[in-house]
C-alpha atoms as a PDB file:
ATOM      1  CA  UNK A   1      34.808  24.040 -10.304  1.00  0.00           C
ATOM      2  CA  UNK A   2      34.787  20.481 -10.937  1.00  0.00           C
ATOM      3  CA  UNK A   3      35.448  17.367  -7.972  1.00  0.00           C
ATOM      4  CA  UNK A   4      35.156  13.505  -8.750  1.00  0.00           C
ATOM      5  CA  UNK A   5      34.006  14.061  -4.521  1.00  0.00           C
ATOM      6  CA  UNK A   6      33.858  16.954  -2.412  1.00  0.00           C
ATOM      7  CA  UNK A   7      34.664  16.277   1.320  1.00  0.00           C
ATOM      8  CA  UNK A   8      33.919  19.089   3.566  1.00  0.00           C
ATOM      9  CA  UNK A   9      34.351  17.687   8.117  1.00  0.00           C
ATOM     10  CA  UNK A  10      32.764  21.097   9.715  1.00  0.00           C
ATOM     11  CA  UNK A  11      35.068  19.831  12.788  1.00  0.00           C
ATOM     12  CA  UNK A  12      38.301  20.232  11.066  1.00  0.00           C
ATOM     13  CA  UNK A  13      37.217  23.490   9.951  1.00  0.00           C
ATOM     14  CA  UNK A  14      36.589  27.130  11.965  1.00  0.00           C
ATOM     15  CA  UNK A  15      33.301  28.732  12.837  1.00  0.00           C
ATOM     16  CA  UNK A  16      33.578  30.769   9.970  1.00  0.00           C
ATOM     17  CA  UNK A  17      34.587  28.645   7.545  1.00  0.00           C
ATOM     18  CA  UNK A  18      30.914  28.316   6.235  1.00  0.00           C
ATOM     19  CA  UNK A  19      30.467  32.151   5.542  1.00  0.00           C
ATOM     20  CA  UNK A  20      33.684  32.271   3.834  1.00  0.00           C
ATOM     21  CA  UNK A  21      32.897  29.222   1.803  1.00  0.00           C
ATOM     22  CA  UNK A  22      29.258  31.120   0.759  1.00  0.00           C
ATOM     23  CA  UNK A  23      31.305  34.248  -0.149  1.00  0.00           C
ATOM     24  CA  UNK A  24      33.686  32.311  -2.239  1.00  0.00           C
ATOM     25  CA  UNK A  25      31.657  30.370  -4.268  1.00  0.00           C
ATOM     26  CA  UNK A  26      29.133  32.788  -4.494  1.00  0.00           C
ATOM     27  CA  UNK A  27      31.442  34.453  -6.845  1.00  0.00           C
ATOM     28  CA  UNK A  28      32.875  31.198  -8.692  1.00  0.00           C
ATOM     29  CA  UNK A  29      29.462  29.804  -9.358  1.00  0.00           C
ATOM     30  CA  UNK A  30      27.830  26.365  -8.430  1.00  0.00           C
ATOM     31  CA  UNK A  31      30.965  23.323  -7.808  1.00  0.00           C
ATOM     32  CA  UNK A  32      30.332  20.751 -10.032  1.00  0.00           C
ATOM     33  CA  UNK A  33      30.785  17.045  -8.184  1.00  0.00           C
ATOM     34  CA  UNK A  34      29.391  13.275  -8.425  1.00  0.00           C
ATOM     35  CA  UNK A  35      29.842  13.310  -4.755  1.00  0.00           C
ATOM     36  CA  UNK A  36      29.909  15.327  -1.423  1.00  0.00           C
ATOM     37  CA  UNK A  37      30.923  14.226   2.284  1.00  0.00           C
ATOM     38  CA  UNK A  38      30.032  16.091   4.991  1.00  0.00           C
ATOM     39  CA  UNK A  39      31.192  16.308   8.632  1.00  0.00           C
ATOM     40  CA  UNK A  40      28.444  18.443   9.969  1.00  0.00           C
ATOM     41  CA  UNK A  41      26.646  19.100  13.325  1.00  0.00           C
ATOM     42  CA  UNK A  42      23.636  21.123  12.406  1.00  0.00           C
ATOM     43  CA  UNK A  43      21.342  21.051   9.172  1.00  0.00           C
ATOM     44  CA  UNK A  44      22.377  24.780   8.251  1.00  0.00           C
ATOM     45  CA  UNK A  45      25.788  23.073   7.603  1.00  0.00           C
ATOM     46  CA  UNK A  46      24.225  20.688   5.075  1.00  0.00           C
ATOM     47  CA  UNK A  47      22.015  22.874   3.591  1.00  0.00           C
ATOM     48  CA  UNK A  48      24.764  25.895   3.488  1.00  0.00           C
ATOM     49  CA  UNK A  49      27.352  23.485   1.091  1.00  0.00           C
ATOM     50  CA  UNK A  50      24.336  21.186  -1.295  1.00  0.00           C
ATOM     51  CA  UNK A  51      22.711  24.753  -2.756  1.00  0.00           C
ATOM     52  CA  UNK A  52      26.372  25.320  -4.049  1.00  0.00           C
ATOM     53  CA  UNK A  53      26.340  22.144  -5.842  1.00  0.00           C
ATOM     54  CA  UNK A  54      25.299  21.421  -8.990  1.00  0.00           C
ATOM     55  CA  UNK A  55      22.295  19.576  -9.000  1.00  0.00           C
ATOM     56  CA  UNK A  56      21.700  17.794 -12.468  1.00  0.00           C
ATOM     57  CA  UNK A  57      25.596  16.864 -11.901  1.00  0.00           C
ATOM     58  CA  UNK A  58      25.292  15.495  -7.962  1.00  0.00           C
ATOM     59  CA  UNK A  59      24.570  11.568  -7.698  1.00  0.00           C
ATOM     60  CA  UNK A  60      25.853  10.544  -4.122  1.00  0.00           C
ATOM     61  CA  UNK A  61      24.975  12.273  -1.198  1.00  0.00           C
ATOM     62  CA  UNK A  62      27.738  11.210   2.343  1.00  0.00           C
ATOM     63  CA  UNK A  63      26.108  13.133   5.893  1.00  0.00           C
ATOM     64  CA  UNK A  64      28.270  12.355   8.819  1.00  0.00           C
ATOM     65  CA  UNK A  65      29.383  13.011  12.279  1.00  0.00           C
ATOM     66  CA  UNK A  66      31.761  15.704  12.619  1.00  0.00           C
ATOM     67  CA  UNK A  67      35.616  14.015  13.049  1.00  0.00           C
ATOM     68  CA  UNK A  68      35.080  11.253  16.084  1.00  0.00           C
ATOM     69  CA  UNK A  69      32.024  13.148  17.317  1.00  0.00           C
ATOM     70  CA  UNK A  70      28.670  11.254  17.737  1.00  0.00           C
ATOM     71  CA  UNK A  71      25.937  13.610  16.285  1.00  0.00           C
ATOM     72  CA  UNK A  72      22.445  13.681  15.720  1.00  0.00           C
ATOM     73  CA  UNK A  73      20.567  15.993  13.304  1.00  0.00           C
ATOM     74  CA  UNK A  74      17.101  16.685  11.804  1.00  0.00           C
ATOM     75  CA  UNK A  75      16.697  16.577   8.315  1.00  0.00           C
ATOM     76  CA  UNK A  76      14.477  20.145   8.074  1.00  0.00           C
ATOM     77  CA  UNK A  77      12.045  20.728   5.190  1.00  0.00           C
ATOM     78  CA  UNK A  78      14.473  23.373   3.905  1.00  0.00           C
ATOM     79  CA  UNK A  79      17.124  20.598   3.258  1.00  0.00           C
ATOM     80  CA  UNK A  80      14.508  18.548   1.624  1.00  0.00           C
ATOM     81  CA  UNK A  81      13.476  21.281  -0.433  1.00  0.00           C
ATOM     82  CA  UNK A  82      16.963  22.119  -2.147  1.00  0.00           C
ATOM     83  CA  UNK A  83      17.059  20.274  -6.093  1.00  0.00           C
ATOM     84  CA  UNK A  84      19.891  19.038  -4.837  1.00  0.00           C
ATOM     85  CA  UNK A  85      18.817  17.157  -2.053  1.00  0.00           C
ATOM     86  CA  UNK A  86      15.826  15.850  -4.470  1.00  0.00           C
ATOM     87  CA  UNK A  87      18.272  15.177  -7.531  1.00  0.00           C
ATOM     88  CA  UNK A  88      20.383  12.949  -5.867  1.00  0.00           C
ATOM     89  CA  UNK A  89      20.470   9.253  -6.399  1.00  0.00           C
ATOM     90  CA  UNK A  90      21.936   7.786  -3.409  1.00  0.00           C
ATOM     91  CA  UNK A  91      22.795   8.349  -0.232  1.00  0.00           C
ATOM     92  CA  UNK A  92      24.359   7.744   2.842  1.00  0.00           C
ATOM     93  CA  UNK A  93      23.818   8.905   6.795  1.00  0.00           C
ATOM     94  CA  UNK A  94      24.535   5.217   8.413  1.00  0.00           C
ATOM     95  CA  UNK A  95      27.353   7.264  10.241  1.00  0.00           C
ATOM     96  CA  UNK A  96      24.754  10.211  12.009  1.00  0.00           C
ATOM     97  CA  UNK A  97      21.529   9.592  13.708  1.00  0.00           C
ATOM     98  CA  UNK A  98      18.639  11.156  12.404  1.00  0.00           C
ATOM     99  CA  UNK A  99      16.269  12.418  15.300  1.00  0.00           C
ATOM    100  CA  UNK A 100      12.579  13.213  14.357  1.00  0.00           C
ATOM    101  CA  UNK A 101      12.589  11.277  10.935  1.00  0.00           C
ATOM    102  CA  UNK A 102      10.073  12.481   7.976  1.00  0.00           C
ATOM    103  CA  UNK A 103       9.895   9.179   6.107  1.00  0.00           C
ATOM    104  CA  UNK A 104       8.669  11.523   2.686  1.00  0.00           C
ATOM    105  CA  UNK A 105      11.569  13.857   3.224  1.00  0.00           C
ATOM    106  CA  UNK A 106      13.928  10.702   1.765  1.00  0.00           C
ATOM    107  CA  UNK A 107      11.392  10.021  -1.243  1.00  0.00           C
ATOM    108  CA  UNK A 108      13.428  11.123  -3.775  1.00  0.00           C
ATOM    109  CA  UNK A 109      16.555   8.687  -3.713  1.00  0.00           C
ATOM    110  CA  UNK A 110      16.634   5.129  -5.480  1.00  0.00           C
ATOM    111  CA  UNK A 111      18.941   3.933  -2.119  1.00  0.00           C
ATOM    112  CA  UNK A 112      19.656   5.016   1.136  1.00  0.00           C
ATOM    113  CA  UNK A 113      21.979   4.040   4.290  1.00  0.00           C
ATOM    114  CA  UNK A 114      20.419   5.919   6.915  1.00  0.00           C
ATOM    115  CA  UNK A 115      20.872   5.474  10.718  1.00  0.00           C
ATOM    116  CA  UNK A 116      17.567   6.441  12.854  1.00  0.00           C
ATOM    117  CA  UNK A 117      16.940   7.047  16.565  1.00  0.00           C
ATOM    118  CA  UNK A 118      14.340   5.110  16.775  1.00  0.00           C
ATOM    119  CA  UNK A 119      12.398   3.834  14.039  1.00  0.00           C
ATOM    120  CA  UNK A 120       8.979   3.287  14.684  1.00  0.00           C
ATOM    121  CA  UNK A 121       5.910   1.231  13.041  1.00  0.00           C
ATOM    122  CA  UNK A 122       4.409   4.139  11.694  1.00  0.00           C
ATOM    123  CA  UNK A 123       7.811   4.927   9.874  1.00  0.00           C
ATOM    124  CA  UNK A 124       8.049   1.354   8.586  1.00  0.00           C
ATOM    125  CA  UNK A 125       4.323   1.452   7.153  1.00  0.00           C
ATOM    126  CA  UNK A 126       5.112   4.862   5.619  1.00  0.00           C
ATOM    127  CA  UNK A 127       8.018   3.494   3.918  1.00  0.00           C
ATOM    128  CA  UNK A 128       6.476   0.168   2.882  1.00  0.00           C
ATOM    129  CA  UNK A 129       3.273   2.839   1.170  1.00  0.00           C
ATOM    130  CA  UNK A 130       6.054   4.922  -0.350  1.00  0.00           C
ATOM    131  CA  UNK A 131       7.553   2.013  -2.014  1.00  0.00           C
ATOM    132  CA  UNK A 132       4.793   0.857  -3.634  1.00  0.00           C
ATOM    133  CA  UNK A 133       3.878   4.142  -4.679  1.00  0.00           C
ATOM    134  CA  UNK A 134       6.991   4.857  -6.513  1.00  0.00           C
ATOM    135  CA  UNK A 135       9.057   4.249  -9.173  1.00  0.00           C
ATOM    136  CA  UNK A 136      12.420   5.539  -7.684  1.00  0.00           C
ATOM    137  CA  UNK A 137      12.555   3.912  -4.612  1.00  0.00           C
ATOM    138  CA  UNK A 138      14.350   0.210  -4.930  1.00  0.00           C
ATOM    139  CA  UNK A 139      16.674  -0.152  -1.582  1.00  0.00           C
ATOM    140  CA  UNK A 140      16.582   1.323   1.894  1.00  0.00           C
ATOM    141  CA  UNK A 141      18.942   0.205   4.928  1.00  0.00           C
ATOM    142  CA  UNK A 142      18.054   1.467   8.328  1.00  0.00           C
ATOM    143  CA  UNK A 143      20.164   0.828  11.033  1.00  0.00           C
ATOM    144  CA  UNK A 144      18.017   1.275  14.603  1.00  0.00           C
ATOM    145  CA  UNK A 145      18.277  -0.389  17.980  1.00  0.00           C
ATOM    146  CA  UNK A 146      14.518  -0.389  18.399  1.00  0.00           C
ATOM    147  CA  UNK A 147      13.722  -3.094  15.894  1.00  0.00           C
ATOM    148  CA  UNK A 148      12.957  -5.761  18.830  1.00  0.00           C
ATOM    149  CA  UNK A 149      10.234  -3.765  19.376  1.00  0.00           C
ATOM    150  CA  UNK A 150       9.308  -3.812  15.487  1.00  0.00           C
ATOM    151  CA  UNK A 151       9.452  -7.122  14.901  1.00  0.00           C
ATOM    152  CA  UNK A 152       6.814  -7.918  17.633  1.00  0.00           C
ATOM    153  CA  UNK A 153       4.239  -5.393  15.951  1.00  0.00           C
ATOM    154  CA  UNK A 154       4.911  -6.644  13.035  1.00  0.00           C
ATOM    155  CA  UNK A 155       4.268 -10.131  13.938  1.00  0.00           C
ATOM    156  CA  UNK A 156       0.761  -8.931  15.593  1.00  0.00           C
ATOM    157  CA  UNK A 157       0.022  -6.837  12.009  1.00  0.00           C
ATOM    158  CA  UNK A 158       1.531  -8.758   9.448  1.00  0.00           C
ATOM    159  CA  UNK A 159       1.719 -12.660  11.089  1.00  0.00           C
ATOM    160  CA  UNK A 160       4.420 -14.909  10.523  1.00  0.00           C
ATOM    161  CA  UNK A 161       7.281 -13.698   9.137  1.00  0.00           C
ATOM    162  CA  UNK A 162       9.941 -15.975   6.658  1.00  0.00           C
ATOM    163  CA  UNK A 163      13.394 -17.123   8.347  1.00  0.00           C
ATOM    164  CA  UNK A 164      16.752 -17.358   6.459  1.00  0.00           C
ATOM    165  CA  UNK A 165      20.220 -17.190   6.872  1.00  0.00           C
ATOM    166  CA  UNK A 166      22.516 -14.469   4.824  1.00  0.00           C
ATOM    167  CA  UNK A 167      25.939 -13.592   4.490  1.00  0.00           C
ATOM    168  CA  UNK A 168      28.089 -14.805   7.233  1.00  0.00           C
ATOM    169  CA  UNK A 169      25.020 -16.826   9.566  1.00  0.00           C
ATOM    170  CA  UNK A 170      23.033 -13.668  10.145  1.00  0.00           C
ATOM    171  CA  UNK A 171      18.909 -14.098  10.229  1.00  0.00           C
ATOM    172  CA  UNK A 172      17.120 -12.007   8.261  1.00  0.00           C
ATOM    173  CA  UNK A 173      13.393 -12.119   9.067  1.00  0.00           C
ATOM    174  CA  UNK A 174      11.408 -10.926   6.411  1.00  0.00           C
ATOM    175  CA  UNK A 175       8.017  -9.970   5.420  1.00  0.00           C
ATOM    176  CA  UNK A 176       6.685  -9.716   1.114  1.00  0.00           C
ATOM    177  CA  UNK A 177       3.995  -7.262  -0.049  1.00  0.00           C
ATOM    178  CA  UNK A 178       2.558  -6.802  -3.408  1.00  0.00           C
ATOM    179  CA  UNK A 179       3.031  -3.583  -5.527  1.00  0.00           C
ATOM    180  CA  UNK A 180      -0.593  -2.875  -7.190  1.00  0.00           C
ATOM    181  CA  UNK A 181       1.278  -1.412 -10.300  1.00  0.00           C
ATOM    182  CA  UNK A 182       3.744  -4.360 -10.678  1.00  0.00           C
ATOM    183  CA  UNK A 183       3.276  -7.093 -10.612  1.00  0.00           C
ATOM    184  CA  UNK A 184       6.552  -8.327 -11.203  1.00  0.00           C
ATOM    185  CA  UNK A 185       8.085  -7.296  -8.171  1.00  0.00           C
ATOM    186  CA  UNK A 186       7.620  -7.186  -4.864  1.00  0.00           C
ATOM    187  CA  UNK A 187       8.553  -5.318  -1.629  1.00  0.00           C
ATOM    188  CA  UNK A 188      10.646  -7.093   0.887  1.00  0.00           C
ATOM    189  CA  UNK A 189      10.755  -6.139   4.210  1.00  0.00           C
ATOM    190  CA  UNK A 190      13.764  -7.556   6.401  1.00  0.00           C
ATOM    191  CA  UNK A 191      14.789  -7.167   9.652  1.00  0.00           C
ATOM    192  CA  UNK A 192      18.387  -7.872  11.901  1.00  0.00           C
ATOM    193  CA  UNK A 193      19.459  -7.568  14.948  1.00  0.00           C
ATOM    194  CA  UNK A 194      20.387  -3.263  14.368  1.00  0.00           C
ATOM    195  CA  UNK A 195      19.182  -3.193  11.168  1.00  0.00           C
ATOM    196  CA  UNK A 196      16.042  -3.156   8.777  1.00  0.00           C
ATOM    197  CA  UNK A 197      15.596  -3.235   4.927  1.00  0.00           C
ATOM    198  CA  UNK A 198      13.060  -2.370   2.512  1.00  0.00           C
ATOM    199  CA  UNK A 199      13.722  -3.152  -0.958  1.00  0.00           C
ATOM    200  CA  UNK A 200      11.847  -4.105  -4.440  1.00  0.00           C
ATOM    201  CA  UNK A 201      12.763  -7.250  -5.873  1.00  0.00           C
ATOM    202  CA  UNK A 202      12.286  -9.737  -8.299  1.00  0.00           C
ATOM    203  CA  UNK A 203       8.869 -11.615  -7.499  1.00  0.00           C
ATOM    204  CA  UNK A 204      10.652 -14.668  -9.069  1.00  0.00           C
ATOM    205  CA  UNK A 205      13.173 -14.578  -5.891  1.00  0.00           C
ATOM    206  CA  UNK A 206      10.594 -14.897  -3.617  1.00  0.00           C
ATOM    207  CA  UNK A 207      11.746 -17.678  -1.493  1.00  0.00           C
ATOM    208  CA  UNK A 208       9.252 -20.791  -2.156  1.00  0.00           C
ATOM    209  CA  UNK A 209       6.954 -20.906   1.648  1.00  0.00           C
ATOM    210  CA  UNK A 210       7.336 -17.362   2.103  1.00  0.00           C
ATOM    211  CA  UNK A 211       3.785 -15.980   1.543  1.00  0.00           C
ATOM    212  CA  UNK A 212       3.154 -12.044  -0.608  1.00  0.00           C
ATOM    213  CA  UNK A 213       0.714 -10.070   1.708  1.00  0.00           C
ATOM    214  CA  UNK A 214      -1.846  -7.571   0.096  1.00  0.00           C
END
């Protein structure tokens, strides 16, 4: 079967609506979509509709709380695991808190909206090494309420960070780090009030008084 997007809310639906959708498509063979949605409240839910997806077809991948629910999930090794999951280009859990992240479990995707617990400073040094160790990787947004706590260690580990202003008067406090294997770009680390970024750009774009760390 073939969907532009495939929106599935697991709240809208009935507790067996998973089993019948495994028997169903079981038969029909894998759905082929650029795009899935999910409503979910457990990662048996996720896992249960992405292996019926076609993987070399799937680009975008949409996890979200249930209807008006406000979920959290773990993203389990067996969800990490599925082609589909490591396939994907993009995706999107800004709307669902992740509990328990594995920073290499979201290696595979070239951007990501994902909404964390709490992020730590061991997450946001695994991230900054997985950036510069790959070739996918170009734009991560993490939403978080603990990055007042970030910024300070940080600050201790990394010094002085560079101050601007983006979009509508928001401050973005940012650090720059080289890549050893290009160097053309560089890895930005940003931080807002909720909110931190790691992306690759540009070393030309590099704001002149920001210093590149090692």
């Amino acid at each position: 079967m073939d969907f532009s997007k495939l929106s599935v809310d697991f709240c809208a639906e009935n507790s067996r609506f998973l089993d019948s959708f495994k028997r169903n498509f079981g038969i029909k063979g894998p759905i082929k979509t650029k795009e899935i949605a999910l409503g979910v409240q457990t990662p048996a839910e996720i896992s249960g509709i992405l292996q019926y997806t076609l993987p070399a077809h799937l680009k975008k991948i949409e996890i979200m709380s249930p209807g008006d629910a406000n979920e959290k999930i773990s993203i389990d090794q067996e969800i990490g695991e599925l082609d589909q999951w490591k396939m994907a280009e993009i995706l999107d859990m800004a709307d669902i808190d992740v509990v328990d992240p594995k920073i290499e479990i979201f290696k595979n995707f070239r951007e990501a909206q994902i909404s964390f617990s709490r992020l730590s400073m061991e997450n946001v040094e695994e991230l900054k090494t997985m950036f510069k160790n790959s070739t996918v990787l170009q734009n991560f947004r993490i939403g978080s309420v603990s990055n007042f706590d970030i910024i300070h260690e940080l600050l201790s580990t990394h010094g002085q960070p560079f101050l601007d202003t983006v979009e509508v008067n928001r401050v973005r406090t940012s650090w720059f780090f080289k890549i050893p294997n290009d160097p053309e770009k560089v890895i930005r680390i940003s931080l807002f009030a909720i909110l931190m970024e790691i992306a690759k750009i540009p070393k030309s774009e590099v704001p002149r008084g920001a210093t590149i760390l090692g």
